[in-house]
Protein backbone atom coordinates (compact mmCIF):
# COMPACT_ATOMS: atom_id res chain seq x y z
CA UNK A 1 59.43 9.21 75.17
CA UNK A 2 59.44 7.38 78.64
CA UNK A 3 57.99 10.06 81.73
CA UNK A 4 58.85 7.51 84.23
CA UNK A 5 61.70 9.30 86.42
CA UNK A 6 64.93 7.47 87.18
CA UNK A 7 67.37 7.63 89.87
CA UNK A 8 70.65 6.90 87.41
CA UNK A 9 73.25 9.18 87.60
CA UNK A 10 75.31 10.06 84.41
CA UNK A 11 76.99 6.96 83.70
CA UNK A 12 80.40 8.76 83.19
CA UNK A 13 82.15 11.50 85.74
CA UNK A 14 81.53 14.60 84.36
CA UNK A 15 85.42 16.21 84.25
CA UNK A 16 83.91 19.94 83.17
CA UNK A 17 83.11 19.69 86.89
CA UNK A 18 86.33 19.44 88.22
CA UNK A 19 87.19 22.55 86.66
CA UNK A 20 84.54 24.32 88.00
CA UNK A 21 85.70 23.28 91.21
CA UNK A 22 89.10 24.44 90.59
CA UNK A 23 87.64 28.04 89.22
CA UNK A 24 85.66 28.53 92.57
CA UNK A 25 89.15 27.97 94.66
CA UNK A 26 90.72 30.03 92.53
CA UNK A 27 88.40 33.19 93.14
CA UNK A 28 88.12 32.93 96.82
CA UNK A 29 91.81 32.34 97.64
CA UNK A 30 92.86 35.77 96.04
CA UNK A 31 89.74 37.15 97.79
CA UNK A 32 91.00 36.32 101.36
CA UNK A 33 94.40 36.92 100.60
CA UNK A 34 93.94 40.42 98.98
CA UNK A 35 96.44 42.33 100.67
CA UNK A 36 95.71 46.01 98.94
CA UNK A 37 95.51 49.13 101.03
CA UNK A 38 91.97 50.73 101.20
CA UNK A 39 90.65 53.04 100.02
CA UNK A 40 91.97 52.03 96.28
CA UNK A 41 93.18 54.61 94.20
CA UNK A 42 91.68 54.83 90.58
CA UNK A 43 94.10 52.93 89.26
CA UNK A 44 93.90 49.72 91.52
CA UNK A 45 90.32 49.61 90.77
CA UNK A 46 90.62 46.53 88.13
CA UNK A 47 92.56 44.37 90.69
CA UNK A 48 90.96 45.38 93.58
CA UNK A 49 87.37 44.45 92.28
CA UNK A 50 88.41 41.13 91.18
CA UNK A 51 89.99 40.31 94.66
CA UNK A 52 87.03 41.66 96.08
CA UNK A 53 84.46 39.67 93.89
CA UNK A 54 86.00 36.51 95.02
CA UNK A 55 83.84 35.75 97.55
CA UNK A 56 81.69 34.20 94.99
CA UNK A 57 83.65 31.11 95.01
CA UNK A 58 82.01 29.88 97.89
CA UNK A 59 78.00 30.39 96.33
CA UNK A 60 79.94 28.39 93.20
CA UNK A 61 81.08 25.46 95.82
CA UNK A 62 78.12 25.23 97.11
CA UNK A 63 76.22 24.72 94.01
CA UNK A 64 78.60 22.14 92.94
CA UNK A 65 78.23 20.55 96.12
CA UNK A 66 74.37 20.58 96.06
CA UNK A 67 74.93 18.83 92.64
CA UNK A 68 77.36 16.75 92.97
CA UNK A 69 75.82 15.48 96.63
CA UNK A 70 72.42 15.29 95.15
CA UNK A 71 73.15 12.80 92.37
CA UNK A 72 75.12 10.96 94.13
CA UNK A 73 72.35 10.68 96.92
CA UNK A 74 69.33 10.18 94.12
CA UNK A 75 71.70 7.07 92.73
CA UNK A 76 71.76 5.52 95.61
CA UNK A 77 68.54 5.86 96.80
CA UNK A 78 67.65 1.74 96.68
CA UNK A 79 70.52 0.96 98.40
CA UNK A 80 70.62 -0.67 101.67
CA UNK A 81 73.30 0.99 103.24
CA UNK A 82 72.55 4.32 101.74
CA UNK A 83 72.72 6.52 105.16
CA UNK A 84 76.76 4.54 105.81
CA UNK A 85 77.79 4.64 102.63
CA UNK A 86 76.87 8.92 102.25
CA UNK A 87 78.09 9.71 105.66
CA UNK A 88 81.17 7.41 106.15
CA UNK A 89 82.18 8.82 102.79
CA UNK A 90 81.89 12.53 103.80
CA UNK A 91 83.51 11.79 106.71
CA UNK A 92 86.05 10.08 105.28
CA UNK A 93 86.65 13.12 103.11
CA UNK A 94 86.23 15.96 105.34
CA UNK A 95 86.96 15.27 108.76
CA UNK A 96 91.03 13.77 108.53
CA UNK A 97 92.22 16.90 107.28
CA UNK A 98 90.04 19.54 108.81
CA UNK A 99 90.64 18.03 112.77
CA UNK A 100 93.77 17.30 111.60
CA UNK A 101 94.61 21.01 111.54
CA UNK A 102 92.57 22.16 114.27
CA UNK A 103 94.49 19.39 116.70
CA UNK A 104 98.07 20.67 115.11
CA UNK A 105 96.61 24.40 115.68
CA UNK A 106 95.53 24.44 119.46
CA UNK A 107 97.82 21.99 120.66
CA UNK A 108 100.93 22.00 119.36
CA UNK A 109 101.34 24.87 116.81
CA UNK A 110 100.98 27.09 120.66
CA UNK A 111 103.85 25.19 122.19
CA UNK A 112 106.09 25.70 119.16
CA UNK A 113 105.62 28.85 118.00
CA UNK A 114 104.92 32.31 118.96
CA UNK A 115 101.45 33.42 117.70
CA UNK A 116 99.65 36.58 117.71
CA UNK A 117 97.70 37.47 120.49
CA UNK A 118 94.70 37.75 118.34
CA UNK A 119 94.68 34.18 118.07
CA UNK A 120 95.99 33.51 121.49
CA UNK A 121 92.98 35.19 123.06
CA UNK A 122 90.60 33.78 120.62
CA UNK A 123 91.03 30.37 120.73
CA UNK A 124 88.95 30.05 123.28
CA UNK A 125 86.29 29.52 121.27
CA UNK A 126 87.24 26.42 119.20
CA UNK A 127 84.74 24.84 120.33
CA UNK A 128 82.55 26.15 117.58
CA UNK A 129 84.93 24.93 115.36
CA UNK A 130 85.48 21.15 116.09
CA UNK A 131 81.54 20.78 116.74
CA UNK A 132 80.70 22.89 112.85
CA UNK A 133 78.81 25.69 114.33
CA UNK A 134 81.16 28.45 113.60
CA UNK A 135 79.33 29.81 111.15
CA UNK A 136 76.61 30.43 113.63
CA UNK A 137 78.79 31.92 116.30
CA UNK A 138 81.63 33.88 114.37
CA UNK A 139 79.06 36.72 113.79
CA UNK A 140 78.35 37.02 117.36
CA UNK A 141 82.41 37.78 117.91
CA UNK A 142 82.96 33.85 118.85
CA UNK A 143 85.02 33.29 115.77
CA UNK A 144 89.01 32.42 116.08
CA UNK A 145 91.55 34.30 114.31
CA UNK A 146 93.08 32.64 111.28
CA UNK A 147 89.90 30.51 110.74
CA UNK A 148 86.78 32.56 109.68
CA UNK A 149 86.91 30.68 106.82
CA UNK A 150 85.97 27.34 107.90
CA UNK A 151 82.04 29.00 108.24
CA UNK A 152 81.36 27.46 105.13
CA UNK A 153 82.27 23.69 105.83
CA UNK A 154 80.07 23.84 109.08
CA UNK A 155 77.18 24.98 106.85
CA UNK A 156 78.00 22.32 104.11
CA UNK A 157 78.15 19.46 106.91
CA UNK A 158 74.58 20.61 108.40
CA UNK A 159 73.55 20.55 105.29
CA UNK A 160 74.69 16.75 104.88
CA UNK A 161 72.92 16.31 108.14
CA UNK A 162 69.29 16.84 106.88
CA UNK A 163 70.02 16.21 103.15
CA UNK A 164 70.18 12.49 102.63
CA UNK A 165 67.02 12.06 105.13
CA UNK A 166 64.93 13.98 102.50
CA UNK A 167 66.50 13.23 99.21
CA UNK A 168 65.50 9.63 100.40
CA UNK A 169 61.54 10.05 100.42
CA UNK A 170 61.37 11.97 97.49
CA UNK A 171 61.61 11.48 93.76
CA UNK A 172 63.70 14.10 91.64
CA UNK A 173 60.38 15.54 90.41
CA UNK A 174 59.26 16.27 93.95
CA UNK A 175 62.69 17.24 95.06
CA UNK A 176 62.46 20.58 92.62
CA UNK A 177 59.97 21.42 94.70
CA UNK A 178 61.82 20.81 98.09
CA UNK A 179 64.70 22.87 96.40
CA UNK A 180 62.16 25.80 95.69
CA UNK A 181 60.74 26.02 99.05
CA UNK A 182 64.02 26.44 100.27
CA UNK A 183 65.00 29.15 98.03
CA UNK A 184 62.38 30.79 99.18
CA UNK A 185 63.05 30.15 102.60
CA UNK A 186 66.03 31.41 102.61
CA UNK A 187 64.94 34.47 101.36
CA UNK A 188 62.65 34.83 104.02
CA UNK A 189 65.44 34.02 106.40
CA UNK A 190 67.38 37.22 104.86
CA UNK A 191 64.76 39.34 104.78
CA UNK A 192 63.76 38.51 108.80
CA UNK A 193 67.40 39.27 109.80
CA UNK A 194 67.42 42.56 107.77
CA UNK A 195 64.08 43.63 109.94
CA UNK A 196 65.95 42.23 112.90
CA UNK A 197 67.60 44.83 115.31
CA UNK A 198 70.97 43.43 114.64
CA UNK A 199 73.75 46.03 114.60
CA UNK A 200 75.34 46.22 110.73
CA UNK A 201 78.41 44.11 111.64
CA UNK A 202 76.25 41.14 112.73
CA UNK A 203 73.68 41.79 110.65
CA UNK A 204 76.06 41.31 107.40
CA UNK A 205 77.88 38.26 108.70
CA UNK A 206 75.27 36.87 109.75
CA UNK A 207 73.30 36.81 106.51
CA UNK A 208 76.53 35.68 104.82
CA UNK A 209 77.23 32.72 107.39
CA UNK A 210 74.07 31.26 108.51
CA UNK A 211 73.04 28.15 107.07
CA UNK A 212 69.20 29.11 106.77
CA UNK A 213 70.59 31.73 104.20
CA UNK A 214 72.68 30.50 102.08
CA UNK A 215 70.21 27.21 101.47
CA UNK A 216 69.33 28.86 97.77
CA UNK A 217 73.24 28.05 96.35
CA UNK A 218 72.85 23.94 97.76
CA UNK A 219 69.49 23.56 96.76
CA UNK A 220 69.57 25.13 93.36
CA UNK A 221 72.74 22.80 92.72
CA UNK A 222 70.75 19.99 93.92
CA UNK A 223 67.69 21.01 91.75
CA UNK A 224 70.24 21.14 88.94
CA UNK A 225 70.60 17.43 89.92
CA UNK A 226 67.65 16.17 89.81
CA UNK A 227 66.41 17.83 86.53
CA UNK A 228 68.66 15.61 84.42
CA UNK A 229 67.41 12.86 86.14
CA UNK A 230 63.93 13.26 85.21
CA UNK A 231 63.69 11.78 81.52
CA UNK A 232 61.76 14.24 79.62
CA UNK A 233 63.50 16.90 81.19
CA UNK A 234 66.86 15.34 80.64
CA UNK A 235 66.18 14.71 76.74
CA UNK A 236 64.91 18.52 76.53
CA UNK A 237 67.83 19.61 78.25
CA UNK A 238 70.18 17.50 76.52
CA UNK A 239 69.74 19.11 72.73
CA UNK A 240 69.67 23.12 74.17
CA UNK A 241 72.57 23.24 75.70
CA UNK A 242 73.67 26.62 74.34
CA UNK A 243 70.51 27.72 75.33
CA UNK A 244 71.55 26.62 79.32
CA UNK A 245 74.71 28.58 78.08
CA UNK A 246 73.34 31.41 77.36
CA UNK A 247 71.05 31.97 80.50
CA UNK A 248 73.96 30.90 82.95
CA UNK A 249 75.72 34.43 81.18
CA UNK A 250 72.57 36.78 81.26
CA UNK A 251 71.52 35.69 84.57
CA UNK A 252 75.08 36.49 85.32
CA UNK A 253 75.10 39.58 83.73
CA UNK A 254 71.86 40.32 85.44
CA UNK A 255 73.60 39.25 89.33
CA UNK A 256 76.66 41.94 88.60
CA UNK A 257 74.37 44.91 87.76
CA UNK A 258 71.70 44.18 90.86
CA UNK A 259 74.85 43.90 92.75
CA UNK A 260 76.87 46.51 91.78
CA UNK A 261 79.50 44.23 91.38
CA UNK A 262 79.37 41.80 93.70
CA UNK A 263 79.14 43.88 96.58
CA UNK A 264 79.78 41.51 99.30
CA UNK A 265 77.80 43.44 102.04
CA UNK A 266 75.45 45.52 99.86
CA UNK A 267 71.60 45.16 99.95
CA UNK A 268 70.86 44.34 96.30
CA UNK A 269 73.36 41.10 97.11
CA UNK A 270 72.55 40.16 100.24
CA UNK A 271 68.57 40.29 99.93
CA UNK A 272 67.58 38.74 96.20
CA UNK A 273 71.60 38.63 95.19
CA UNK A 274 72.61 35.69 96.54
CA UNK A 275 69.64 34.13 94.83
CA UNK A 276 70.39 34.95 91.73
CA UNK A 277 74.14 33.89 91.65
CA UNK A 278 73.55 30.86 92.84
CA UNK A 279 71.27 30.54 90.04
CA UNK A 280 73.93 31.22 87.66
CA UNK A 281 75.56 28.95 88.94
CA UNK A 282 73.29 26.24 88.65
CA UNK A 283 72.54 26.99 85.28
CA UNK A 284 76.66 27.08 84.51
CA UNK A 285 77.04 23.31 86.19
CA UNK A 286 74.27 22.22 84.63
CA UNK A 287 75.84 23.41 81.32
CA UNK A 288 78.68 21.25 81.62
CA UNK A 289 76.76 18.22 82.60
CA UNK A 290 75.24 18.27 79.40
CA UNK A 291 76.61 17.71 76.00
CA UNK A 292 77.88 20.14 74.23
CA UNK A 293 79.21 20.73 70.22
CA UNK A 294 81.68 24.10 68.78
CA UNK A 295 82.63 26.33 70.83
CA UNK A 296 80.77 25.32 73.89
CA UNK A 297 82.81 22.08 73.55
CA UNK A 298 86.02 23.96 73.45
CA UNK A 299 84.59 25.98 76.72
CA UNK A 300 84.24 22.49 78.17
CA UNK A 301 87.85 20.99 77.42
CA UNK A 302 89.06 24.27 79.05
CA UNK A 303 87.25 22.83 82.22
CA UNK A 304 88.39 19.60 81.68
CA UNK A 305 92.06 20.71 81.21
CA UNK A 306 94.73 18.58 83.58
CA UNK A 307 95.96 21.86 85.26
CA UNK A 308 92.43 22.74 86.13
CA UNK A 309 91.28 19.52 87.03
CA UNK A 310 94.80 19.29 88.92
CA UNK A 311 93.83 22.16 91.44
CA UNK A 312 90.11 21.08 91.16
CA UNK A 313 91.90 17.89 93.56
CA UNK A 314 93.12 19.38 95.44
CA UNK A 315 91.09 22.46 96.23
CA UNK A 316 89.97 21.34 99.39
CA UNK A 317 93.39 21.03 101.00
CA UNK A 318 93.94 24.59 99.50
CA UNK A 319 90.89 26.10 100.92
CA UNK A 320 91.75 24.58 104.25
CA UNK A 321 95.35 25.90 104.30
CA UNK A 322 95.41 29.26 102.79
CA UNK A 323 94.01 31.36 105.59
CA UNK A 324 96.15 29.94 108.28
CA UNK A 325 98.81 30.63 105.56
CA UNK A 326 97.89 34.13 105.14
CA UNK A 327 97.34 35.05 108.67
CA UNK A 328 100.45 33.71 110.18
CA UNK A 329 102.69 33.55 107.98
CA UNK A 330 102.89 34.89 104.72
CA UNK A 331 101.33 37.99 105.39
CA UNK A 332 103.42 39.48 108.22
CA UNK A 333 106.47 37.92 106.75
CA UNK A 334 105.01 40.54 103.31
CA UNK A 335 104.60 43.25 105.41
CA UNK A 336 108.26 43.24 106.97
CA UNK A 337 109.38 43.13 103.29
CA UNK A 338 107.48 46.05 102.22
CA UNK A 339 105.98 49.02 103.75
CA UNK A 340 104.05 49.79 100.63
CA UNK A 341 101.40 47.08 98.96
CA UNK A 342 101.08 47.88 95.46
CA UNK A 343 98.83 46.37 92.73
CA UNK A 344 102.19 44.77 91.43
CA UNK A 345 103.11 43.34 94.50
CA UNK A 346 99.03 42.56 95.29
CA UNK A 347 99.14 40.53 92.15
CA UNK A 348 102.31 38.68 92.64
CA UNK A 349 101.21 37.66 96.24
CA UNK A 350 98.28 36.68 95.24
CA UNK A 351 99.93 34.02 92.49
CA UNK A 352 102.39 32.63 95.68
CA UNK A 353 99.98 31.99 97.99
CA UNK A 354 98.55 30.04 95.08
CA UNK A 355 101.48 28.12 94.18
CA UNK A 356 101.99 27.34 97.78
CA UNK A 357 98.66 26.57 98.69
CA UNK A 358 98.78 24.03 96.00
CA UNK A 359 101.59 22.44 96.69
CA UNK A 360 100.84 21.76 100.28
CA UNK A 361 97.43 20.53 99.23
CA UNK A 362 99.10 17.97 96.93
CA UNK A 363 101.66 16.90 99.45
CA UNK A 364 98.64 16.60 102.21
CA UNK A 365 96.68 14.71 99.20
CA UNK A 366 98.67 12.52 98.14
CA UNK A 367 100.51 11.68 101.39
CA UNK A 368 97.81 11.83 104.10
CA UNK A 369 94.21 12.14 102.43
CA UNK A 370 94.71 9.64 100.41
CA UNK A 371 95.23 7.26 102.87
CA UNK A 372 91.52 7.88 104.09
CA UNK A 373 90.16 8.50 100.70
CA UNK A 374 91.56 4.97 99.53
CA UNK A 375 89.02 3.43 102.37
CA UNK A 376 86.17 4.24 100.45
CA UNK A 377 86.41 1.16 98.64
CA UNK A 378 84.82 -0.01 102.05
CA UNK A 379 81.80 2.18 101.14
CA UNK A 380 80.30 0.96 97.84
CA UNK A 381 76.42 1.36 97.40
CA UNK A 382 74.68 -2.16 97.77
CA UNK A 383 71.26 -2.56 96.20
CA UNK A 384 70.07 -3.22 93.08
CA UNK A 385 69.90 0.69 92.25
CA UNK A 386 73.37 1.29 93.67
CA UNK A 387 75.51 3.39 90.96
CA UNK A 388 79.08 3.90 91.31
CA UNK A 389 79.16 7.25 93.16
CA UNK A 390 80.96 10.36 91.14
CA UNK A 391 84.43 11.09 92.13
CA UNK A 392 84.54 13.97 95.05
């Protein structure tokens, strides 16, 4: 059995993935858009807790994008435009869409509509949002109202910032390493801002928001990576894949009773919590990288379902829209409908802001991403290591 590690990437897109994808959108859009009246009564409890749990979606996207970035970065490590070919490629992916609603937003949404004052007198600070540093200044009340949720793309693009530089000098072996000092930086990080003298509020978001702290989810993705790249550990992975199974749904188990059920804000998830979802996480992505026989195979072609892979598409357009959505349109035009939110009408929301969201992500897709996304041809790997990069 050959040691010597390799920097080839499956050679086939792994579809299980997209599904994943689509299952992280579709626990943090019901999350955000949870419209039910604290405190619950007893018998919301069920719906309420899986709205609330949501915000896990985001620790799942960013394990998938510490994967998905990570291979794509190890394939392409011998190529000689490796630093173009990564960033024009985010770029190309990220940045039409996102400025493209933060021009319509500030410029001419304000001229042709009447918004709410709480995002009249917060706009102010957009800055933070067209530069990717919300997620460091939203704690500190410098946020804008109807976009909190863009925190998490200005940590995933800082993280593209330093990533490629150091993926680059090391080999996946020493890159599990990298990935494990980070995790433990980043519970350093938490632990520093608990002992801080932050007041709760800031203390809370901040933890949640900063990049320094959230590092464990993108690095143990990225770790997930570069394991299957390493020979020996790809062959030993590759025949216990129920076993990879099976850990992804203790370790699971293990995150929802330290957490009390995902508290967002609570100790237990904010200290070693986060840590331990993310590992999850990695462990369930890993699982459907590898092959898998029975009912683990079924569990696959569930992931690799068109409908899921459908919204797995487009689940960036629908994580950019749905806030906005939410904020300024659906849910006052909800509230003038009904004085009274119950779990009935919670749920039903909660499936039309997803139909919606989709749709607009599919029409912005199809019709205006693609038209960016098409110019990656432009940005093929060229070296004699160069792999064809995994669809994103």
């Amino acid at each position: 059995m050959s040691t010597v590690e390799s920097n080839t990437p499956p050679s086939h897109h792994i579809r299980a993935l997209d599904g994943i994808r689509a299952l992280a959108i579709l626990l943090v859009i019901p999350h955000n858009v949870d419209v039910l009246t604290r405190p619950y009564p007893a018998y919301d409890y069920p719906i309420a807790m899986l709205m609330h749990a949501g915000w896990i979606g985001v620790q799942l996207f960013f394990v998938l994008s510490g994967f998905l970035i990570t291979g794509n970065l190890l394939a392409t490590r011998g190529a000689a435009n490796y630093f173009a070919t990564f960033f024009g490629r985010r770029a190309l992916r990220i940045m039409p869409l996102y400025f493209a609603v933060l021009l319509f937003s500030f410029t001419l949404a304000p001229a042709l509509f009447a918004l709410p004052d709480t995002f009249l007198n917060t706009r102010s600070h957009q800055l933070w949002l067209w530069t990717f540093l919300s997620n460091w200044t939203t704690p500190f009340d410098q946020g804008v109202f109807g976009f909190s949720h863009f925190w998490s793309l200005a940590v995933e693009e800082q993280f593209y910032l330093v990533w490629p530089f150091i993926v680059l000098r090391c080999k996946p072996s020493s890159l599990l390493w990298v990935c494990a000092t980070a995790v433990v930086g980043a519970l350093l990080a938490r632990g520093a801002l608990f002992a801080a003298h932050l007041t709760e509020d800031v203390r809370h978001d901040a933890i949640y928001m900063f990049t320094i702290t959230r590092m464990d989810a993108l690095t143990l993705g990225a770790a997930g990576a570069a394991l299957i790249r390493i020979p020996a550990a790809a062959e030993w992975l590759r025949h216990r894949g129920r076993q990879v199974a099976w850990a992804a749904a203790l370790t699971m188990l293990a995150t929802i009773l330290v957490t009390r059920g995902f508290g967002i804000y609570d100790v237990s998830t904010q200290s070693v919590g986060y840590t331990l979802l993310s590992t999850a996480f990695a462990l369930l992505v890993l699982w459907a990288a590898l092959p898998a026989t029975g009912g683990l195979r079924a569990a696959q072609r569930i992931l690799e379902s068109t409908p899921l892979r459908l919204v797995g598409r487009y689940s960036y357009g629908m994580y950019v829209f749905h806030l906005p959505l939410h904020v300024f349109v659906t849910g006052p035009l909800l509230h003038r409908l009904t004085s009274q939110v119950t779990p009935g009408v919670a749920l039903t929301y909660v499936m039309v802001m997803l139909l919606v969201t989709f749709a607009l992500a599919a029409l912005s897709y199809e019709l205006f991403e693609r038209r960016f996304l098409d110019l990656k041809r432009y940005l093929v790997p060229a070296g004699p290591t160069a792999r064809e990069l995994s669809a994103q």
